[in-house]
Protein backbone atom coordinates (compact mmCIF):
# COMPACT_ATOMS: atom_id res chain seq x y z
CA UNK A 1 15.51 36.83 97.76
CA UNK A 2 13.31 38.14 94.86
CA UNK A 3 10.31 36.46 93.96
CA UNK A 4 11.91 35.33 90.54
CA UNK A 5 14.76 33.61 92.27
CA UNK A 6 12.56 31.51 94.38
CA UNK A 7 10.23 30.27 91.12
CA UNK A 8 13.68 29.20 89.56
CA UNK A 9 14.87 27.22 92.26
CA UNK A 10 12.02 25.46 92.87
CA UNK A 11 11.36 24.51 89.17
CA UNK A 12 15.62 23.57 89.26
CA UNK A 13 14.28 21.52 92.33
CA UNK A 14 11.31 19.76 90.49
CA UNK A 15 13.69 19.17 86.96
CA UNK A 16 16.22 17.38 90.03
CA UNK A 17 13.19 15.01 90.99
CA UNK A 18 12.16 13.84 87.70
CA UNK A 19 15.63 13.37 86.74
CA UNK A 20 16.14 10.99 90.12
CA UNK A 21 12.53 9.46 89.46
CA UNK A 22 13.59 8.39 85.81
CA UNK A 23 16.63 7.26 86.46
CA UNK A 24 15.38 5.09 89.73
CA UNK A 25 12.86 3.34 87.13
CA UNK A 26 15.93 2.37 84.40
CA UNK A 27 17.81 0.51 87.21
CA UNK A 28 13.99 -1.19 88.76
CA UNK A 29 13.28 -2.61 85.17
CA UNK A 30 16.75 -3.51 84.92
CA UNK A 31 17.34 -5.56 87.75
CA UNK A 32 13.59 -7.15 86.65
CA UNK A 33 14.61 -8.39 83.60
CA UNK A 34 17.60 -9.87 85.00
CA UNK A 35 16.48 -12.11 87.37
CA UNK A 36 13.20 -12.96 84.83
CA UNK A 37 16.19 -14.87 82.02
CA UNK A 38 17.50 -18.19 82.88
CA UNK A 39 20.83 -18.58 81.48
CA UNK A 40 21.85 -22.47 81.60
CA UNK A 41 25.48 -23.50 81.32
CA UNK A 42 25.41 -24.72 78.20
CA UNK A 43 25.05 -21.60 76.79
CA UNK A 44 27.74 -20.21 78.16
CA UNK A 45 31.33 -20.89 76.11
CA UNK A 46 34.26 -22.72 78.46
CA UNK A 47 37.11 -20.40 77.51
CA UNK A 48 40.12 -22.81 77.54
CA UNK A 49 43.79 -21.19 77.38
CA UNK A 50 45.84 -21.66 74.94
CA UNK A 51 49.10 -22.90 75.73
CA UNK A 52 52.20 -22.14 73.25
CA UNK A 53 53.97 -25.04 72.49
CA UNK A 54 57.54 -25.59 74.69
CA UNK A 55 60.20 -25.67 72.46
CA UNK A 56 62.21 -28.88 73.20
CA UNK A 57 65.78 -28.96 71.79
CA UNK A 58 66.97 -31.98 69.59
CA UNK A 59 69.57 -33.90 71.56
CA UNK A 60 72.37 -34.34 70.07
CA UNK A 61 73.92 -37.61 70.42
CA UNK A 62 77.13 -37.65 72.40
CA UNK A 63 79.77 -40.04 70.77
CA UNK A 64 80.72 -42.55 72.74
CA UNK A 65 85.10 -41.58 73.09
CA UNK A 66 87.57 -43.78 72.40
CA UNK A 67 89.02 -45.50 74.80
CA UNK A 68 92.48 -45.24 73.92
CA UNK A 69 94.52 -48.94 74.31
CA UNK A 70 96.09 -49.24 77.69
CA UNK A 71 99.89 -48.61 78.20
CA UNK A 72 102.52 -50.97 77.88
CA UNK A 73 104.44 -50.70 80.69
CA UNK A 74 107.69 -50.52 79.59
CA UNK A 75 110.40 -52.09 81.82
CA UNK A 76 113.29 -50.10 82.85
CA UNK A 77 116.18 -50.89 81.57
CA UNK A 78 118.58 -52.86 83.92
CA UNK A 79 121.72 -50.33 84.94
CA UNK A 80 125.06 -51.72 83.31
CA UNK A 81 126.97 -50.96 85.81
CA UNK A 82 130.50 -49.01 85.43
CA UNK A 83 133.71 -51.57 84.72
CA UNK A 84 135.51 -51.83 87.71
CA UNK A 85 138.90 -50.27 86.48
CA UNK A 86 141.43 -52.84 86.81
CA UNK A 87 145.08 -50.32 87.32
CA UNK A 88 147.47 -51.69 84.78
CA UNK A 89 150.01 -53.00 86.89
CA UNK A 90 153.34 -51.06 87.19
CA UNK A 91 156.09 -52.36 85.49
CA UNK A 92 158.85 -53.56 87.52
CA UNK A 93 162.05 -51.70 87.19
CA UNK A 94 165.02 -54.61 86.63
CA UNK A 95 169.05 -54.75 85.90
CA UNK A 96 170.05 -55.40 82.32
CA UNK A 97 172.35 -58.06 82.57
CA UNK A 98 175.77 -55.91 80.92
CA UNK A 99 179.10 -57.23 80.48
CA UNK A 100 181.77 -57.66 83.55
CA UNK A 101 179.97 -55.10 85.95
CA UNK A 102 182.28 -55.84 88.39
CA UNK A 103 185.19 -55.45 86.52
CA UNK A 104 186.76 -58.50 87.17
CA UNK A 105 190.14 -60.06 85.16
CA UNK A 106 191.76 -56.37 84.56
CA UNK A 107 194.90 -56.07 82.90
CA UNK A 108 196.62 -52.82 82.18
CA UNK A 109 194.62 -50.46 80.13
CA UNK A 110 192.34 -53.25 79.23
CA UNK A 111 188.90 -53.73 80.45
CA UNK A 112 186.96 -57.24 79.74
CA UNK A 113 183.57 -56.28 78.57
CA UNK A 114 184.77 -52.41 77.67
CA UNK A 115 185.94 -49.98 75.42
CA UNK A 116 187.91 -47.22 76.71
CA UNK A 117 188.73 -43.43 74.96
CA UNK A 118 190.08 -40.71 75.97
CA UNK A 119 191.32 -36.78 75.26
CA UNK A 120 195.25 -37.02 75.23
CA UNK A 121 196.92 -33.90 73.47
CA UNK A 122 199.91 -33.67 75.48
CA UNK A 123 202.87 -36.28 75.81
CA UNK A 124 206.20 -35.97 77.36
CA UNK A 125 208.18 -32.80 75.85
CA UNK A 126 204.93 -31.41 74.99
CA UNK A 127 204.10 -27.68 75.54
CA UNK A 128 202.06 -28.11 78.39
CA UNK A 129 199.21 -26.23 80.10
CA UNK A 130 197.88 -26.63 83.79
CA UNK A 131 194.02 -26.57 83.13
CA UNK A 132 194.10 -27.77 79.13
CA UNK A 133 196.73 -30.38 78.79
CA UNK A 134 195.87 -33.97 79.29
CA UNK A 135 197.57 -36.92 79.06
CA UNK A 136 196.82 -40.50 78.36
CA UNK A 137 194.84 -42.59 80.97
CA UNK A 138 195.98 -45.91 83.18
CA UNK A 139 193.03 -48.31 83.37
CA UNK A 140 194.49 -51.17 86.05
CA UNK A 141 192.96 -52.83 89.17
CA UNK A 142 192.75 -50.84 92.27
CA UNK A 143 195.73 -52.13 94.37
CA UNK A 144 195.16 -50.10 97.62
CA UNK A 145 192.92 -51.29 99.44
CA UNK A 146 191.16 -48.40 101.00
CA UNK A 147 190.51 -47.48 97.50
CA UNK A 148 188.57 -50.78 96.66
CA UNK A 149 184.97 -50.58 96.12
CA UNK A 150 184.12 -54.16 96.32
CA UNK A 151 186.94 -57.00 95.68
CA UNK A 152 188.17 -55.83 92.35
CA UNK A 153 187.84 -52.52 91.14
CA UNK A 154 189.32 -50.62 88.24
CA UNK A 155 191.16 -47.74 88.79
CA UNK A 156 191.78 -44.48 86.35
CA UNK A 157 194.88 -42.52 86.61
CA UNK A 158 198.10 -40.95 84.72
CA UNK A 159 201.67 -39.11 84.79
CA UNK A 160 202.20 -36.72 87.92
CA UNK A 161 201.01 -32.74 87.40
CA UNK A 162 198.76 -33.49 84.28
CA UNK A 163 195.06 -33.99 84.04
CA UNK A 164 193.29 -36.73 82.35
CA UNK A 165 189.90 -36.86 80.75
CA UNK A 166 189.05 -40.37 80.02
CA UNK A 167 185.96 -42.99 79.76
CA UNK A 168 185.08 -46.24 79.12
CA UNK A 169 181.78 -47.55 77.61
CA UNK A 170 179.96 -50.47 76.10
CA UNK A 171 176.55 -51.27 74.27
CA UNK A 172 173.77 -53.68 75.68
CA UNK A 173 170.47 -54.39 74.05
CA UNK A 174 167.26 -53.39 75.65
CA UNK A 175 163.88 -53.58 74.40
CA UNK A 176 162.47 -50.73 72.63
CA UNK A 177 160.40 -47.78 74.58
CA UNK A 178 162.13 -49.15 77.73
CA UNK A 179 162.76 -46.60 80.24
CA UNK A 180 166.38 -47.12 81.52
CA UNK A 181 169.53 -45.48 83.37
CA UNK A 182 173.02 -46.13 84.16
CA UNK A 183 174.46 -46.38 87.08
CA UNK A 184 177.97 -47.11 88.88
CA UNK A 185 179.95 -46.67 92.56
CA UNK A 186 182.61 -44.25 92.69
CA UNK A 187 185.67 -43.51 94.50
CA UNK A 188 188.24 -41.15 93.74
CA UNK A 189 191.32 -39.60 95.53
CA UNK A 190 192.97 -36.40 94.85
CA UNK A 191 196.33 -34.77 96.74
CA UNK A 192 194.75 -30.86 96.12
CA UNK A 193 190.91 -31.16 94.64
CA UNK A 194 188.27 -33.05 93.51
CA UNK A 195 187.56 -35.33 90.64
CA UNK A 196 184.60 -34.63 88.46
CA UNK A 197 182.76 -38.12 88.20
CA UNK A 198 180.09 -39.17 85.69
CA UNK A 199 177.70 -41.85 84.21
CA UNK A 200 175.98 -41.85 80.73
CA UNK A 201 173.72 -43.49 78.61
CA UNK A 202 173.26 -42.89 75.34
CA UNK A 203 169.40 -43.87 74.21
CA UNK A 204 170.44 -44.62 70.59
CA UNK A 205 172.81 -47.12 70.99
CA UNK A 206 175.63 -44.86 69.14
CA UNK A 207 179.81 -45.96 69.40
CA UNK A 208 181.19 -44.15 71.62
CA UNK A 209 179.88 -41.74 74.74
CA UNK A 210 179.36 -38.57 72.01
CA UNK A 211 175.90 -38.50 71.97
CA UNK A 212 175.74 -39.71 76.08
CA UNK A 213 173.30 -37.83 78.58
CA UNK A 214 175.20 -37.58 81.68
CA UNK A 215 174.72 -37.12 85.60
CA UNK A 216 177.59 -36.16 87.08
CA UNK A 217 179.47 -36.03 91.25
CA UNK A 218 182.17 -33.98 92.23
CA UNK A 219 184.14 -36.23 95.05
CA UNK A 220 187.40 -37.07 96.62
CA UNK A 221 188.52 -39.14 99.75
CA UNK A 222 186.76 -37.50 101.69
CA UNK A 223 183.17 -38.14 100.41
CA UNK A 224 184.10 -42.26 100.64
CA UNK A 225 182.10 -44.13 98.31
CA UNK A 226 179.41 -42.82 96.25
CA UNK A 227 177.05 -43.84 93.47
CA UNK A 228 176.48 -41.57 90.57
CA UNK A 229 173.43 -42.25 88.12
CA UNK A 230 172.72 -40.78 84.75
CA UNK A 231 169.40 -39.58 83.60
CA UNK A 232 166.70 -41.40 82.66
CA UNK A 233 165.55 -42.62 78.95
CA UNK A 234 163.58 -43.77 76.54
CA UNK A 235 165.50 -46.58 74.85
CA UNK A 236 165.12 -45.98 70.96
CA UNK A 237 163.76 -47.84 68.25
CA UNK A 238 166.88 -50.01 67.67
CA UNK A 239 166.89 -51.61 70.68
CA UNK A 240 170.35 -50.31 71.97
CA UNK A 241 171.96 -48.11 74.28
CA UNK A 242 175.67 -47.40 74.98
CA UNK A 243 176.48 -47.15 78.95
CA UNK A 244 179.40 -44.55 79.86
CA UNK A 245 181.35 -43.77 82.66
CA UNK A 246 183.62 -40.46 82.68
CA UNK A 247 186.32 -39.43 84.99
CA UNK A 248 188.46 -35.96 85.24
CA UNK A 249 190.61 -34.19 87.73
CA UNK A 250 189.56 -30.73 88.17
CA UNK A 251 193.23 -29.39 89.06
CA UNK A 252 196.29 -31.54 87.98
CA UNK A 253 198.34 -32.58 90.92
CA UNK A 254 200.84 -35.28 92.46
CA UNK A 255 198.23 -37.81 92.47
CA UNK A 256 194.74 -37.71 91.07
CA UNK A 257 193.34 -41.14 90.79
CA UNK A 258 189.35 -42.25 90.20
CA UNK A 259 187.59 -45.50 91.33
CA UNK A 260 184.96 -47.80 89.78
CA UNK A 261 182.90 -51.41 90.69
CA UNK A 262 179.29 -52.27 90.43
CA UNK A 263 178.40 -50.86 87.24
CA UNK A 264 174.25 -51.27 86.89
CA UNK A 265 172.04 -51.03 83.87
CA UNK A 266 168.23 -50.37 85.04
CA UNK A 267 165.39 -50.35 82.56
CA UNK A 268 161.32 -50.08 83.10
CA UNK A 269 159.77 -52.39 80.24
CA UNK A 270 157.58 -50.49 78.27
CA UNK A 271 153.86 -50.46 79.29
């Protein structure tokens, strides 16, 4: 180290000192003067804080709700309960009281209570057919008695080898709307065939069997005694009906004879 060098660093080193020296004596007269002023309270300011007002919300006044009336029960209605359904009662089928059903007091070709008709187109020295020729009835009490129905009945026959085609009839009052039929017991008795047997009623009252509605047998000896019925109807407006009975031979023969008793009118009052 040169000569210079060390001069410089030791007047560096001496400038270092009085720097430390002067700055040692600022902080001694400091700290003197500090502890040589009194400061009393009073002097000193109380710093209070501030506080910011709290916002507090207006309440709002809650309306008291209506209280809404209380319920009328209302009652419940009392059930009606269902009719108790009363059937209308049946009406009672009954005879119709008709004239002579039994076909008592018979004379020849007369009938007490009855009309009789027939289909006669052939006579003796006629031009005669088998199957279309017929001749006129015999209306006269049944006088064999295997042939009787019950004590008097009528019997319906003619000449030998022709047919006949023959009924009797007669009108009885019945109430309107009634439901009715006809009815009768049959016998008949034929040498070859059989006898075509029927009863009628006609609804309308009408003269005669024309307008009848018929139910209808086929018998002979050999079927004994049997009842034959027509349909059933609606008696009209007038209050009438016209009861029929109808007898043929199917085949003309030596004999061919039919049998009748206990004639029956039924009818159903209206409802």
């Amino acid at each position: 180290m040169t000569r210079n060098q060390k001069i410089t660093l030791v007047v560096l080193a001496i400038l270092d000192l009085v720097v430390i020296v002067g700055l040692g004596s600022v902080v001694v007269n400091g700290m003197r003067n500090a502890s040589g002023v009194a400061v009393t309270p009073a002097e000193v300011g109380e710093v209070t804080a501030t506080l910011f007002p709290t916002w507090t919300p207006t309440v709002t006044s809650t309306p008291v709700p209506t209280l809404l009336p209380p319920l009328t029960r209302t009652p419940r209605p009392t059930r009606t309960p269902l009719p108790t359904y009363t059937p209308r009662p049946t009406p009672t089928p009954g005879p119709v009281s008709i004239n002579n059903p039994d076909f008592d007091f018979l004379m020849p070709n007369r009938i007490p209570g009855w009309e009789w008709d027939a289909d006669v187109n052939y006579r003796s020295g006629d031009e005669y057919h088998v199957q279309y020729s017929y001749a006129e009835p015999m209306f006269a009490a049944a006088d064999d008695p295997a042939r009787r129905i019950d004590d008097s009945t009528l019997k319906v026959e003619t000449v030998r080898w022709v047919k006949f085609r023959a009924w009797a009839y007669q009108t009885v009052t019945v109430t309107p709307e009634s439901l009715v039929y006809f009815k009768i017991k049959a016998n008949a008795f034929s040498s070859i065939d059989r006898l075509i047997i029927k009863a009628g009623v006609d609804p309308n009252g009408g003269d005669g069997c024309e307008d009848a509605q018929w139910g209808e047998i086929l018998i002979n000896q050999d079927d004994g005694i049997e009842t034959v019925a027509s349909p059933r109807v609606v008696v009209g407006e007038e209050g009438r009906v016209t009861i029929c009975f109808f007898a043929e031979p199917r085949y003309p023969d030596i004999n061919n004879a039919a049998f009748f008793d206990q004639a029956e009118l039924i009818a159903v009052p209206p409802n």
